[in-house]
PDB file of N, CA and C in Angstrom:
ATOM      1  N   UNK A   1      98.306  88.029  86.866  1.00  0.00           N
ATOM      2  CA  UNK A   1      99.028  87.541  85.722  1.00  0.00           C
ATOM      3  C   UNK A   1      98.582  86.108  85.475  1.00  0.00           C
ATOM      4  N   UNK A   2      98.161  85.526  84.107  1.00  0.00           N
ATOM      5  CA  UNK A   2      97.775  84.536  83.944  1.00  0.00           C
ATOM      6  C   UNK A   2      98.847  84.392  82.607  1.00  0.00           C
ATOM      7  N   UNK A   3      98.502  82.761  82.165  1.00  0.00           N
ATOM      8  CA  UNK A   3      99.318  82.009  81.855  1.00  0.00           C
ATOM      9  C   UNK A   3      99.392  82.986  80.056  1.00  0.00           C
ATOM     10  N   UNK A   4      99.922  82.789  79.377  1.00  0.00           N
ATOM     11  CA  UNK A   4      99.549  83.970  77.885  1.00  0.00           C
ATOM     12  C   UNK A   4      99.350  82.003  77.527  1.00  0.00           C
ATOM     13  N   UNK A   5      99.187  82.305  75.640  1.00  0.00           N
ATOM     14  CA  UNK A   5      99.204  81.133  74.773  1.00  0.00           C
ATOM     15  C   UNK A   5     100.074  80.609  74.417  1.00  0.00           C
ATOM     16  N   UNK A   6     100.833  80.949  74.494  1.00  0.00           N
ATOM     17  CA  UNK A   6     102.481  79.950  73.731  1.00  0.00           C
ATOM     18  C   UNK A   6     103.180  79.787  75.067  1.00  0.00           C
ATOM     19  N   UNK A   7     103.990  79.203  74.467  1.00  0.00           N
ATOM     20  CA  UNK A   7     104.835  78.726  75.710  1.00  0.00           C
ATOM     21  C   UNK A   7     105.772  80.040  75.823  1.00  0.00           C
ATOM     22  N   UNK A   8     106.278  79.822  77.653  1.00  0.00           N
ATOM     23  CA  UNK A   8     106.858  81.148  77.808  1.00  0.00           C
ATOM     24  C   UNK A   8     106.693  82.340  77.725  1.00  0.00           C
ATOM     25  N   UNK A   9     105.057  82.529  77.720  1.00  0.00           N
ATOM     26  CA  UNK A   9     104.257  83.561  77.375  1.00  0.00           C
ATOM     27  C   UNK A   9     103.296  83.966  78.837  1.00  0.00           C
ATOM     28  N   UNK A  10     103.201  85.401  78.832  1.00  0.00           N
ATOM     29  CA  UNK A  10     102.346  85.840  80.093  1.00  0.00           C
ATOM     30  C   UNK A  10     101.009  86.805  79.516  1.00  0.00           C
ATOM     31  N   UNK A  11     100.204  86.971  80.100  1.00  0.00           N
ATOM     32  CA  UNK A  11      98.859  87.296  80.254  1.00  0.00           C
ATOM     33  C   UNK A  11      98.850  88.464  81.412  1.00  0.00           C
ATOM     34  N   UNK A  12      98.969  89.969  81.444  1.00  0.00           N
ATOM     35  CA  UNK A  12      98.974  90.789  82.295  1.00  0.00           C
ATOM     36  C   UNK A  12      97.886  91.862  82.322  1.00  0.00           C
ATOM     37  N   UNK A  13      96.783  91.705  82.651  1.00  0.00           N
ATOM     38  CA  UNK A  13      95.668  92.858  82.606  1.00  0.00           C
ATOM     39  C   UNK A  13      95.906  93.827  83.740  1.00  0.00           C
ATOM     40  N   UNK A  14      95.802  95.248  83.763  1.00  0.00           N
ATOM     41  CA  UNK A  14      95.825  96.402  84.373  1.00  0.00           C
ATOM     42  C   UNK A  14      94.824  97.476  84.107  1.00  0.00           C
ATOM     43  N   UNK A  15      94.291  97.562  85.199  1.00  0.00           N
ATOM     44  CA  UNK A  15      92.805  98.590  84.985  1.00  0.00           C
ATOM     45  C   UNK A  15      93.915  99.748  85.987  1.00  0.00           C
ATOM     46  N   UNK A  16      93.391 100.897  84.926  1.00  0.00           N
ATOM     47  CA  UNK A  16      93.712 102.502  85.297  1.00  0.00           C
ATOM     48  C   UNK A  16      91.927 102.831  85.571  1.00  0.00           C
ATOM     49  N   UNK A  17      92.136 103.287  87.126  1.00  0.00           N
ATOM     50  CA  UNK A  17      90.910 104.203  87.643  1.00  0.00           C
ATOM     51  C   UNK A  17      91.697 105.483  87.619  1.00  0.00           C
ATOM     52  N   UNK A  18      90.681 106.452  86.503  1.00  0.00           N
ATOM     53  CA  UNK A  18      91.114 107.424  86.124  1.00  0.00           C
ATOM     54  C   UNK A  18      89.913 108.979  86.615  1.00  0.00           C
ATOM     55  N   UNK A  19      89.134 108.469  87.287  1.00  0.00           N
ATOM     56  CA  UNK A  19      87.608 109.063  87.516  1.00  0.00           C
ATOM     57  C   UNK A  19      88.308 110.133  88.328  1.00  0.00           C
ATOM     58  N   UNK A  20      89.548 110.246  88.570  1.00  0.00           N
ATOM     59  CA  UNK A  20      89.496 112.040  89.473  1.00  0.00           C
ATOM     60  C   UNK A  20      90.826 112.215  89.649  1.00  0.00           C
ATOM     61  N   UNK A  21      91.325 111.678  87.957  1.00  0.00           N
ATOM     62  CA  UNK A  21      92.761 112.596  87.510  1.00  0.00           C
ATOM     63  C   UNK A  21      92.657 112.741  85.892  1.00  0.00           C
ATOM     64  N   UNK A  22      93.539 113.898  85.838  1.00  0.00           N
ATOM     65  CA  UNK A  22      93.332 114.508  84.847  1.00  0.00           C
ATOM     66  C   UNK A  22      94.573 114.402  83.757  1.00  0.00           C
ATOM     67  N   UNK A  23      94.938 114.762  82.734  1.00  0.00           N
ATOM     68  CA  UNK A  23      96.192 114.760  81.885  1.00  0.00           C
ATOM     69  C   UNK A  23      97.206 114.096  82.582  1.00  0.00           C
ATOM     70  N   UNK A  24      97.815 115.270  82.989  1.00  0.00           N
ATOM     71  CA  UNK A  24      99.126 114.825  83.221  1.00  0.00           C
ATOM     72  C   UNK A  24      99.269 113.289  84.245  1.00  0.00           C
ATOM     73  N   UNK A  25      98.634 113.424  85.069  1.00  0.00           N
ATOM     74  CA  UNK A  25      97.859 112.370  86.445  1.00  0.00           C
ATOM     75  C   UNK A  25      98.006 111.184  85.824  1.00  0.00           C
ATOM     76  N   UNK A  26      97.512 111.274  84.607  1.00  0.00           N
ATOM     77  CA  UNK A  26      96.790 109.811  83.926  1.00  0.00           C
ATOM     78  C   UNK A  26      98.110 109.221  83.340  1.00  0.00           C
ATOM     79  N   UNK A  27      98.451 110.139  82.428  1.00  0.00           N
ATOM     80  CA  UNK A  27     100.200 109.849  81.887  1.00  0.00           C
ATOM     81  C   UNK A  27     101.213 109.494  82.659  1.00  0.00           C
ATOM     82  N   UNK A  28     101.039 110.286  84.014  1.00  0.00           N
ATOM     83  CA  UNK A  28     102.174 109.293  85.230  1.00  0.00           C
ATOM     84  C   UNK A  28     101.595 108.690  85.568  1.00  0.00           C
ATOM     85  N   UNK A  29     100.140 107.512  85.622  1.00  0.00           N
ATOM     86  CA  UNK A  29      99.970 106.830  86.329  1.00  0.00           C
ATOM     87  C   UNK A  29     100.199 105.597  84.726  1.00  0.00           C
ATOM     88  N   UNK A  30      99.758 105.975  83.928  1.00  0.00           N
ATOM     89  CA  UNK A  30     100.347 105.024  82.890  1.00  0.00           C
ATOM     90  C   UNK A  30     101.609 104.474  82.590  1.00  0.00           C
ATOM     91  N   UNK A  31     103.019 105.630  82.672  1.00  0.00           N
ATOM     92  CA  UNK A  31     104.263 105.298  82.943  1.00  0.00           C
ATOM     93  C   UNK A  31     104.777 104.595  83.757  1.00  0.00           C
ATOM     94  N   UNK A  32     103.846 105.112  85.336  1.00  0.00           N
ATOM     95  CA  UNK A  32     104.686 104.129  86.354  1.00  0.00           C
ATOM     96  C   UNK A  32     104.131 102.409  86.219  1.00  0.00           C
ATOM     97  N   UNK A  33     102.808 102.073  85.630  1.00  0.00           N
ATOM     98  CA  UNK A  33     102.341 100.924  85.447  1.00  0.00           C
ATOM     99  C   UNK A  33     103.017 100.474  84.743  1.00  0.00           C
ATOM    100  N   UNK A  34     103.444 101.132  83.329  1.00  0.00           N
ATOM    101  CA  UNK A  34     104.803 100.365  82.776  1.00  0.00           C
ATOM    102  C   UNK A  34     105.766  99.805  82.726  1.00  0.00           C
ATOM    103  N   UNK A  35     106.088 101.224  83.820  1.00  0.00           N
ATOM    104  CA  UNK A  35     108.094 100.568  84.795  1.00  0.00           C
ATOM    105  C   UNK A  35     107.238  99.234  85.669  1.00  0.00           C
ATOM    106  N   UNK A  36     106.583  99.053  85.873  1.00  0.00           N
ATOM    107  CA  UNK A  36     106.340  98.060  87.119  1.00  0.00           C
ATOM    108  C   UNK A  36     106.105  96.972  86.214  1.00  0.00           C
ATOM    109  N   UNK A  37     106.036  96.827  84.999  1.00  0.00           N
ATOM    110  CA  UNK A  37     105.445  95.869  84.211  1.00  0.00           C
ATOM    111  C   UNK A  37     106.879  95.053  83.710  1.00  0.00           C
ATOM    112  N   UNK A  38     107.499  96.335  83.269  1.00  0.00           N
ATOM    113  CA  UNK A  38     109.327  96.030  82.870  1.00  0.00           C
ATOM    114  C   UNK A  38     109.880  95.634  83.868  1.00  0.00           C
ATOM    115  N   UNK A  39     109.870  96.116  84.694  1.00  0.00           N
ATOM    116  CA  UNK A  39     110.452  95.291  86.145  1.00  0.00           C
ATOM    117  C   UNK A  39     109.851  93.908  86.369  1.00  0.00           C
ATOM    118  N   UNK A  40     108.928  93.782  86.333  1.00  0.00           N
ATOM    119  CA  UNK A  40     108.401  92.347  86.783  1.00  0.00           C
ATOM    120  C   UNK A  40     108.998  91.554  85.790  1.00  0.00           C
ATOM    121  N   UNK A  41     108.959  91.665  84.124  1.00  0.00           N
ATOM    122  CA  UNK A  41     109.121  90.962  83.247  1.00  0.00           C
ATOM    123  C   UNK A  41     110.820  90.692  83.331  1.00  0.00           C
ATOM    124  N   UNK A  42     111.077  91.719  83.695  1.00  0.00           N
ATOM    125  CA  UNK A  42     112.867  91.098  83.791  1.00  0.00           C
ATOM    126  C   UNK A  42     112.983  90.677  84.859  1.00  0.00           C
ATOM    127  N   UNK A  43     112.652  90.580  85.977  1.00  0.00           N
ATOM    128  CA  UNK A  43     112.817  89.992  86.987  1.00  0.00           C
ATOM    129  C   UNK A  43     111.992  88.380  86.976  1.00  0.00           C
ATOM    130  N   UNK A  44     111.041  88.013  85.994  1.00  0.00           N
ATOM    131  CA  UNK A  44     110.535  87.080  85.473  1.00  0.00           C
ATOM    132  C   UNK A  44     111.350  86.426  84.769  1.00  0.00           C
ATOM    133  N   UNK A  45     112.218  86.848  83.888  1.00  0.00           N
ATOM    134  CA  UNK A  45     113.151  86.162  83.015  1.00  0.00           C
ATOM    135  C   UNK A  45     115.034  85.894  83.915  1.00  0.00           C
ATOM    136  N   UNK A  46     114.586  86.206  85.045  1.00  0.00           N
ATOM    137  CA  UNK A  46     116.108  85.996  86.141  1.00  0.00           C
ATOM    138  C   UNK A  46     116.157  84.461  86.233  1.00  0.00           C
TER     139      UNK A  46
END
């Protein structure tokens, strides 16, 4: 996580290695990167 441009702002890049899952695989691995993203961000704003 790096700093974003405005103030009070974050910068979060996430690489999905997807090379040996398929549909559904990819869609729960996208969801759970999400919840972990929402979690951090509210737990960022505590």
């Amino acid at each position: 996580m790096d700093e974003g441009e405005g103030a009070g702002s974050s910068r979060l890049t996430v690489e999905l290695h997807a090379e040996h899952a398929e549909g559904e695989q990819i869609d729960h691995g996208l969801d759970e990167a999400l919840r972990g993203i929402e979690q951090a961000a509210e737990e960022a704003e505590r």
